[in-house]
N, C-alpha and C. Protein backbone atom coordinates (compact mmCIF):
# COMPACT_ATOMS: atom_id res chain seq x y z
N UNK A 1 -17.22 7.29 11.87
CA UNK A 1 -16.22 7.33 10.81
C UNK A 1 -14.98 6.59 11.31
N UNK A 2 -14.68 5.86 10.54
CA UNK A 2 -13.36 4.73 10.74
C UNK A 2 -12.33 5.25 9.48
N UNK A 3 -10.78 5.61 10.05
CA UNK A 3 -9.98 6.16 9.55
C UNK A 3 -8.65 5.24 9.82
N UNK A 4 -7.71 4.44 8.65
CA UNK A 4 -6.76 3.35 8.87
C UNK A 4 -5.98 3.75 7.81
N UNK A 5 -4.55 3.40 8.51
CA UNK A 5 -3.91 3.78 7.43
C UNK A 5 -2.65 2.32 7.47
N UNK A 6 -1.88 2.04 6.44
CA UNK A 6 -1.50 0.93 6.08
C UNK A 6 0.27 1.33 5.85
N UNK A 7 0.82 0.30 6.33
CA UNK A 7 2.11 0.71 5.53
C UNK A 7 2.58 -0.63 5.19
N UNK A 8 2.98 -0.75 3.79
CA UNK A 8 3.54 -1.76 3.30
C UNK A 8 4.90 -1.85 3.13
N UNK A 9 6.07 -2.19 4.19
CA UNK A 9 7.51 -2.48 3.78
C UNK A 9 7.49 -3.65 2.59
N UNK A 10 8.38 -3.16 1.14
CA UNK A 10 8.40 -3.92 -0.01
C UNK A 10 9.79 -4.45 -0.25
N UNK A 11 10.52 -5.28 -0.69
CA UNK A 11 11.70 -5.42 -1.38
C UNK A 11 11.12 -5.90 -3.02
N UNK A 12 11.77 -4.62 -3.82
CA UNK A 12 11.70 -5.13 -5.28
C UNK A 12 13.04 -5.90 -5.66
N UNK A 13 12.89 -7.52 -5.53
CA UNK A 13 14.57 -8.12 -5.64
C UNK A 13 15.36 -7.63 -6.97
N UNK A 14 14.20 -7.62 -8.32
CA UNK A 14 14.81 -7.46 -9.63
C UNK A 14 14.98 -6.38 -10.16
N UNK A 15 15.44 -5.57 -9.36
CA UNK A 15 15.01 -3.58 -9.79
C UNK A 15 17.03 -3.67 -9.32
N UNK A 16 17.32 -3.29 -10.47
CA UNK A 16 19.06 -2.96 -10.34
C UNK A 16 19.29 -1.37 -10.88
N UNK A 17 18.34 -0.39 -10.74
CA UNK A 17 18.29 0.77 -10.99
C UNK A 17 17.10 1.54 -10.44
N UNK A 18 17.19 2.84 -9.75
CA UNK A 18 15.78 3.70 -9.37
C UNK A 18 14.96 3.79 -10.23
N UNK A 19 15.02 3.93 -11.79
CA UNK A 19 14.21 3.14 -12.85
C UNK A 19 13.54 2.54 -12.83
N UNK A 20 14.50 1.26 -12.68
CA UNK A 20 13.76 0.06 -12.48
C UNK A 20 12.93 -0.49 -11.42
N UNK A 21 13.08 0.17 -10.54
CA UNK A 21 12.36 0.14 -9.01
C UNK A 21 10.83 0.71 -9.39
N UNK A 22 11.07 2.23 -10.21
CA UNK A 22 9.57 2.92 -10.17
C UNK A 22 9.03 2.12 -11.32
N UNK A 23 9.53 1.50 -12.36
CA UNK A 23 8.60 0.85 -13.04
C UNK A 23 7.94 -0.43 -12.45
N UNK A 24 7.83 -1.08 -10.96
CA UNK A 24 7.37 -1.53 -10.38
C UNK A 24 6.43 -1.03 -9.37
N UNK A 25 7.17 -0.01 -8.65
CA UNK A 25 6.08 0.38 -7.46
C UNK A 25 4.87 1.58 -8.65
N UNK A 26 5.50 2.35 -9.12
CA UNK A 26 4.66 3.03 -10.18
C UNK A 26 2.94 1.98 -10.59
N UNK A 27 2.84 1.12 -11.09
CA UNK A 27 1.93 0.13 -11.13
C UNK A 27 1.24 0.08 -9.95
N UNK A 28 1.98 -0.87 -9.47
CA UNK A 28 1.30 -1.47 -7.90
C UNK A 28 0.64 -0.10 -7.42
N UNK A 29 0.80 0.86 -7.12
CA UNK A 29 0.54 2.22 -6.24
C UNK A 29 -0.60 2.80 -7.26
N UNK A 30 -0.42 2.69 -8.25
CA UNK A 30 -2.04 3.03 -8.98
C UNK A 30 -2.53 1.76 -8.97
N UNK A 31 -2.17 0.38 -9.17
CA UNK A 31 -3.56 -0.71 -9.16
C UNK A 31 -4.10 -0.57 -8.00
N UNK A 32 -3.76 -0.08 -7.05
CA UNK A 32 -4.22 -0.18 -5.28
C UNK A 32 -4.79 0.82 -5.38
N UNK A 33 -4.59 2.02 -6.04
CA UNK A 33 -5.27 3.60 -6.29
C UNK A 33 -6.90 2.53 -6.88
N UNK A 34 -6.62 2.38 -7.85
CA UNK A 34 -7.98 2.08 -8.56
C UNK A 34 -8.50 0.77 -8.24
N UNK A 35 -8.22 -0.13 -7.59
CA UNK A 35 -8.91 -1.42 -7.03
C UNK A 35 -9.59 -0.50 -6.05
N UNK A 36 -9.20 -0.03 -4.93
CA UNK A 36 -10.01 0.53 -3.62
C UNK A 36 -10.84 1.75 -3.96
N UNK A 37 -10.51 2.50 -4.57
CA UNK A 37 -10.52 3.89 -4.22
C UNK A 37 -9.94 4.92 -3.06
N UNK A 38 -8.74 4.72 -3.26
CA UNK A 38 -8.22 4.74 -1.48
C UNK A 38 -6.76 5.76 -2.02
N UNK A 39 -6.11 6.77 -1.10
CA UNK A 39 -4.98 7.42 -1.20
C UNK A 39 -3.90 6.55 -0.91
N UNK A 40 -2.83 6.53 -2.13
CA UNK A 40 -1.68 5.58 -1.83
C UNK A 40 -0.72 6.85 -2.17
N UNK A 41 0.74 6.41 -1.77
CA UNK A 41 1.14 6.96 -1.95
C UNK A 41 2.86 5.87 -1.44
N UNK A 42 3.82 6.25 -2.11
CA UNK A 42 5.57 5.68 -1.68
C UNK A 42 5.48 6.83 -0.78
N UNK A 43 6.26 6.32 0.31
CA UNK A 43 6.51 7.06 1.69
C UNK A 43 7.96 6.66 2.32
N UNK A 44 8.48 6.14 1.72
CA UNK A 44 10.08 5.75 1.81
C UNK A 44 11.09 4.92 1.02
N UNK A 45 12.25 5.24 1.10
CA UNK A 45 13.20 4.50 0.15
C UNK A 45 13.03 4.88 -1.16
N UNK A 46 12.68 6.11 -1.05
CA UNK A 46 12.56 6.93 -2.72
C UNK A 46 13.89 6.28 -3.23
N UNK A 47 14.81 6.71 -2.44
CA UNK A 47 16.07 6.36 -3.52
C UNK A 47 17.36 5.38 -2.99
N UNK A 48 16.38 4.29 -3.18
CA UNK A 48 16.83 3.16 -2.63
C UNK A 48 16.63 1.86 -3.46
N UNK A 49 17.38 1.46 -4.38
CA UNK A 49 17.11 0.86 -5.71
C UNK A 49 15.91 -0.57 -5.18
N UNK A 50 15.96 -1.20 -4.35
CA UNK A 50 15.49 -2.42 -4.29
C UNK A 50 14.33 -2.62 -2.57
N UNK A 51 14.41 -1.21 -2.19
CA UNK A 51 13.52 -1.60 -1.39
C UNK A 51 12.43 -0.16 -1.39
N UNK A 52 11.54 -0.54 -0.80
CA UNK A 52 9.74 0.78 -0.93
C UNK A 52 9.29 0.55 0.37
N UNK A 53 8.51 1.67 0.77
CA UNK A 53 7.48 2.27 1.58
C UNK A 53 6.54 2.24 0.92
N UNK A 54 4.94 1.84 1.02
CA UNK A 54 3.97 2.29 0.65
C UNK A 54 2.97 2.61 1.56
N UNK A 55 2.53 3.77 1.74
CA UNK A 55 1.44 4.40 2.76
C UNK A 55 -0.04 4.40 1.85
N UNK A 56 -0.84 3.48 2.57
CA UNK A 56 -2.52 3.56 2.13
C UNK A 56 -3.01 4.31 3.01
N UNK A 57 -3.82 5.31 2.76
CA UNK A 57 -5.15 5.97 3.96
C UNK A 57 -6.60 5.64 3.65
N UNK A 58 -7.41 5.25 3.93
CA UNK A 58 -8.39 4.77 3.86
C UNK A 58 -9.71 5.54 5.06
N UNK A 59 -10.80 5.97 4.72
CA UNK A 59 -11.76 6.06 5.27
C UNK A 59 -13.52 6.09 4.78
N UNK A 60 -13.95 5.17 6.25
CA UNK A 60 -15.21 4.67 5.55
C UNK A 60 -16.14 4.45 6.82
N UNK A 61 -17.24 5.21 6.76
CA UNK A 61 -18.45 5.25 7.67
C UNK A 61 -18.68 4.23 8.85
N UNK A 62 -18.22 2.71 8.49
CA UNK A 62 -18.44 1.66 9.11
C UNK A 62 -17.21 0.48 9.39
N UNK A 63 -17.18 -0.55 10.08
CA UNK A 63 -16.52 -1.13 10.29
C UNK A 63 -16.23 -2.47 9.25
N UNK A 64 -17.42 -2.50 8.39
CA UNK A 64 -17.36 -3.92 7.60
C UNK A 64 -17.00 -3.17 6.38
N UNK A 65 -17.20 -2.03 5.59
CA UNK A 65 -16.78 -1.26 5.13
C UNK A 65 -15.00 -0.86 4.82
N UNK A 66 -14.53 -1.39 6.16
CA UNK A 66 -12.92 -0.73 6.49
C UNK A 66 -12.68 -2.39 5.90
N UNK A 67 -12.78 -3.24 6.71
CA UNK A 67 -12.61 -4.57 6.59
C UNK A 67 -12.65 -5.22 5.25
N UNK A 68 -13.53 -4.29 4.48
CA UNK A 68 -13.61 -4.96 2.73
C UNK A 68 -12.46 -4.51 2.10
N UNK A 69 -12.15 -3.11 2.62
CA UNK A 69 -11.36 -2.41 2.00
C UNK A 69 -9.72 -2.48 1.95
N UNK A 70 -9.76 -2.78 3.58
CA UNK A 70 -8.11 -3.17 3.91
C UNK A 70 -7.59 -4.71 3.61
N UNK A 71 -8.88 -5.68 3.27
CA UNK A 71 -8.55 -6.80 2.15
C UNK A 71 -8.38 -6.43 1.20
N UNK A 72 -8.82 -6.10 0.13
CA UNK A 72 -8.54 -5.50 -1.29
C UNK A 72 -7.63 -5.06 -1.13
N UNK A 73 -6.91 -4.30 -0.23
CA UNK A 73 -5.68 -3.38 -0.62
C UNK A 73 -4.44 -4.36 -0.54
N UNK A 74 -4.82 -5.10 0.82
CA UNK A 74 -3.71 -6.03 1.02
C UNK A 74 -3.73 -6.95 -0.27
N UNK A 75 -4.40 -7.81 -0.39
CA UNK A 75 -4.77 -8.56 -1.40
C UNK A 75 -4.14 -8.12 -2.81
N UNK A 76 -4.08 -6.77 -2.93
CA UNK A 76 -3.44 -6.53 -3.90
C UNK A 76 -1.94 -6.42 -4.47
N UNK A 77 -1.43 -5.85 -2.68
CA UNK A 77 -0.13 -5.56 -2.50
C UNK A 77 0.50 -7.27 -2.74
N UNK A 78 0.18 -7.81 -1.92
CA UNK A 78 0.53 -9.84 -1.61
C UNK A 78 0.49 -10.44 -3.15
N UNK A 79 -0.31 -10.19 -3.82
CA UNK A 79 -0.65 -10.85 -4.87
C UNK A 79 0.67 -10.08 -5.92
N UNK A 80 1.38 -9.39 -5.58
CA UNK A 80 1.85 -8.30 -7.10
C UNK A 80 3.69 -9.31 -7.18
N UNK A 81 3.56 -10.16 -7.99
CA UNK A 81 5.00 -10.67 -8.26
C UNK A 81 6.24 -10.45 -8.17
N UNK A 82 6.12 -8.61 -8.11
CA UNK A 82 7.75 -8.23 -8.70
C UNK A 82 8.07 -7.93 -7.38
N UNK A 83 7.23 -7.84 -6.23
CA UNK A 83 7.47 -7.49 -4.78
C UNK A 83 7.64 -8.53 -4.06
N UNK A 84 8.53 -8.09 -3.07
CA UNK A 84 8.45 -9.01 -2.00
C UNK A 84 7.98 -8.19 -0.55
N UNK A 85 6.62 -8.77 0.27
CA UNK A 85 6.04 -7.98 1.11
C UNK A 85 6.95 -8.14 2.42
N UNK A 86 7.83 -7.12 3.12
CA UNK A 86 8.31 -7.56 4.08
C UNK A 86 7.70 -7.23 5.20
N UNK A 87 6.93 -6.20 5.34
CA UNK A 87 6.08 -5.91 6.46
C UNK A 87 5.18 -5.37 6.40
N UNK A 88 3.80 -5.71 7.26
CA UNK A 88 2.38 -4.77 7.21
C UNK A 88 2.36 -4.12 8.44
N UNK A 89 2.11 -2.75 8.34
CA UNK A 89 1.22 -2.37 9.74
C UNK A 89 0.26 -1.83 9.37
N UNK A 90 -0.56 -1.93 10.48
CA UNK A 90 -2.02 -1.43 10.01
C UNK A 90 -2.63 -0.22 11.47
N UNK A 91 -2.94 0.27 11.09
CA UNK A 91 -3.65 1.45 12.86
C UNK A 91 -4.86 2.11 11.99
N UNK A 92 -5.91 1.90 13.26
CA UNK A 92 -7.47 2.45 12.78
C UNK A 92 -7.31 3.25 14.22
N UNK A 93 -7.87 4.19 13.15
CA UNK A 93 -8.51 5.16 14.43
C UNK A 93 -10.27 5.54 14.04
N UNK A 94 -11.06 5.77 15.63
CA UNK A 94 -12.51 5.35 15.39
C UNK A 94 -12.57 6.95 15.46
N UNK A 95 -13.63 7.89 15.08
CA UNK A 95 -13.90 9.08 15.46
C UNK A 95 -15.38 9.24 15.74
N UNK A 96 -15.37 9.41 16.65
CA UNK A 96 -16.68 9.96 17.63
C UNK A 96 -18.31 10.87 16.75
N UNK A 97 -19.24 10.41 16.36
CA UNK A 97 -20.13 11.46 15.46
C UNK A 97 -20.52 12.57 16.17
């Protein structure tokens, strides 16, 4: 079992209200919910008009498996217009059967 979890530092440039911020990450954080099947969740800068945290957890039996998955997610985050991606980290941890 392969267990990774993701954090996406975001700047939303055009969000001039906490409003306007969640009607951006709000989206993105369910299209990444339902592209993967994977737990997302905002994990910082709740109330911080123009910048986000997003935490992915992800787990999956195999290694090519993790690898499909942590493309799609990225892929999704990179691709989303109203964001700007300022940082990825990524950490897998392997667990022993």
């Amino acid at each position: 079992m392969i267990v990774a979890g993701l954090r996406f530092e975001l700047r939303v440039p055009h969000a001039n209200s906490l409003k306007e911020k969640r009607a951006v990450i709000r989206p993105l954080v369910e299209g990444v919910r339902r592209s993967a099947s994977v737990s997302v969740s905002e994990v910082a800068h709740q109330d911080t008009w123009q910048r986000s945290a997003i935490g992915v957890a992800i787990v999956t039996p195999d290694p090519r498996s993790m690898e499909r998955l942590v493309a799609i997610v990225r892929r999704r985050v990179e691709e989303d217009p109203q964001v700007e991606l300022l940082n990825t980290t990524l950490e897998y941890v392997e667990m022993d059967r």
